[in-house]
Each structure stands twice: as C-alpha cells, then as structure tokens.
Protein backbone atom coordinates (compact mmCIF):
# COMPACT_ATOMS: atom_id res chain seq x y z
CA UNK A 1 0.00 0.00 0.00
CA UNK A 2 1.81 3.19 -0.83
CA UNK A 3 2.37 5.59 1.82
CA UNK A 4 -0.43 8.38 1.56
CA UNK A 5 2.16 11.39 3.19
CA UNK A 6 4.69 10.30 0.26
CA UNK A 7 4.49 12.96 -2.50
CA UNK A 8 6.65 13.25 -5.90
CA UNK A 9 6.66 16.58 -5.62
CA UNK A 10 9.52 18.69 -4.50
CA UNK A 11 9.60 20.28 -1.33
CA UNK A 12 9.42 24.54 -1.84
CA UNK A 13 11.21 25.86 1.34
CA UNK A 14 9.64 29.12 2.35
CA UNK A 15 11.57 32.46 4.22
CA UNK A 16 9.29 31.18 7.50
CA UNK A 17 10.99 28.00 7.33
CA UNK A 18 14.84 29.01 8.33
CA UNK A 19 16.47 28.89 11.92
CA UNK A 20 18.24 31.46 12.46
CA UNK A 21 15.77 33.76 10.12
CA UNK A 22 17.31 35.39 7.36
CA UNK A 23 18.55 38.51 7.14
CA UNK A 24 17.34 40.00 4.32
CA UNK A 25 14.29 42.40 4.74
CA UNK A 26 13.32 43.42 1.79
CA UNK A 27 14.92 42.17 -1.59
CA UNK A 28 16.14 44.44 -4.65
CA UNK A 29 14.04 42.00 -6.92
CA UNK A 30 11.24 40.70 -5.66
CA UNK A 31 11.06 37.06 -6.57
CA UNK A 32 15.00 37.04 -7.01
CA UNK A 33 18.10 36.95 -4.87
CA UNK A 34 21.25 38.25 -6.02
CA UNK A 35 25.18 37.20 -5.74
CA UNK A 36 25.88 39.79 -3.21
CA UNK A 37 21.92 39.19 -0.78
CA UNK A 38 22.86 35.39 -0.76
CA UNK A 39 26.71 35.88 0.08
CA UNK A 40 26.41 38.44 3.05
CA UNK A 41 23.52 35.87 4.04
CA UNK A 42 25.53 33.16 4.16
CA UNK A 43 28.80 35.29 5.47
CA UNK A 44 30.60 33.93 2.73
CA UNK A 45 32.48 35.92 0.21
CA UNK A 46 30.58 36.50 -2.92
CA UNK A 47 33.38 35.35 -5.04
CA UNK A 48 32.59 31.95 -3.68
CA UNK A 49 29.02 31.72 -4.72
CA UNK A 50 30.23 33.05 -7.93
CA UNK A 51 31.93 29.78 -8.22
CA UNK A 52 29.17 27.90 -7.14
CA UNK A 53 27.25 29.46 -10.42
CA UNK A 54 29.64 29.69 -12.91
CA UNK A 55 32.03 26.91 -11.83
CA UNK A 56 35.86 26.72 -11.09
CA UNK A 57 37.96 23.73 -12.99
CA UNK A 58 41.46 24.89 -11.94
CA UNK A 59 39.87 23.66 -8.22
CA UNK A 60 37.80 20.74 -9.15
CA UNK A 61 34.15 22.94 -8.21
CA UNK A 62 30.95 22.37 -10.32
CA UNK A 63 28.72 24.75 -10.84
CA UNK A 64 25.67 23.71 -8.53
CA UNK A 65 23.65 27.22 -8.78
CA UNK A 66 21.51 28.29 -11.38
CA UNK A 67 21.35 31.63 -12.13
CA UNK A 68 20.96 34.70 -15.07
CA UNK A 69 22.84 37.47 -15.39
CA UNK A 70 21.43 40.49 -16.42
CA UNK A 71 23.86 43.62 -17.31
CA UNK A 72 26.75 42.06 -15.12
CA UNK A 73 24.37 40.75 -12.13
CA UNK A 74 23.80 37.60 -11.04
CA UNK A 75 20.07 37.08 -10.75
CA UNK A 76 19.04 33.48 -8.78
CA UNK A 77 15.07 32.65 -8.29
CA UNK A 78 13.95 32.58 -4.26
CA UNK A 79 13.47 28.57 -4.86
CA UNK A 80 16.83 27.77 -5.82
CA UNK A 81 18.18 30.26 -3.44
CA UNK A 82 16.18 29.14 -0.47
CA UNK A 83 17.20 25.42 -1.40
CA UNK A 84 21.25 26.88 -1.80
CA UNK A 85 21.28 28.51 1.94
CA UNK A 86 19.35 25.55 3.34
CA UNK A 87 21.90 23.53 2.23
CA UNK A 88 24.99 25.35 2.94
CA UNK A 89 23.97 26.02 6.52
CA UNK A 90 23.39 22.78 7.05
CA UNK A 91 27.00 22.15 5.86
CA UNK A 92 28.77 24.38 8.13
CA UNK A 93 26.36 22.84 11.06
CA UNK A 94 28.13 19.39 9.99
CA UNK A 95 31.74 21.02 9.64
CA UNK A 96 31.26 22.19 13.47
C-alpha cells in the first residue's frame, strides 16, 4: 500500500521555514536573490558563490547554482536560493 504522506513533488522551502531567520528584509528583486543578498547571508564571500554558479575547474568545483545574469548581475530565483542557503547552513552545522 503506498504511503499516503509520500508525494513526488519537491519540497518549496519558504523564508518562515529558516532557523536562524534570514537577514534580508526586503529584496532588490522581488522574486530574485542576487550574488551579493545570498553571500552576506551566508557570510561567505561572494566570489565563492560566484563559483558555485559559474564553476571553477582549476579547483575541481561544479557549478551547482543556477542563475541569469542580467547587465553584469547575477540574478538566482527565491526557490533555488532558499534550497542553496538551506543547504549550505546545514554544511557548516556538519563542519562544526
């Protein structure tokens, strides 16, 4: 019998959902995080989310962010940036 709480669809993290909350108030596109809002968020230097959008070969990094940029600013949707904090916080939690 399958499991009726068991859904295919993916789970949409919300601003509510975080501990500590974030620190953004109110965003410069709504809809959209940039480079810079998801960087100081994180309290990680912005060139390193760079990398984790565009990539780095010459130290082995993948690009694992999607993102646009639109007349030199990286644009990345609240979903994907939402899922991208979740998870790096939850790596530094593990690193500590």
């Amino acid at each position: 019998m399958p499991n009726p709480l068991a859904t295919n669809e993916p789970m949409v993290r919300n601003p509510s959902d975080f501990d500590p909350p974030l620190q953004r108030k109110e965003p410069s596109l709504p809809g959209y995080w940039t480079l810079e809002e998801i960087a100081a968020e994180l309290g990680i230097s912005t060139r390193r989310v760079g990398y984790d959008i565009t990539g780095y070969p010459q130290k082995n990094i993948q690009p694992n962010l999607k993102a646009f940029k639109v007349t030199g600013t990286f644009f990345i949707t609240e979903e994907d940036a939402l899922e991208y904090i979740h998870t790096k916080r939850l790596s530094k939690r593990k690193k500590s």
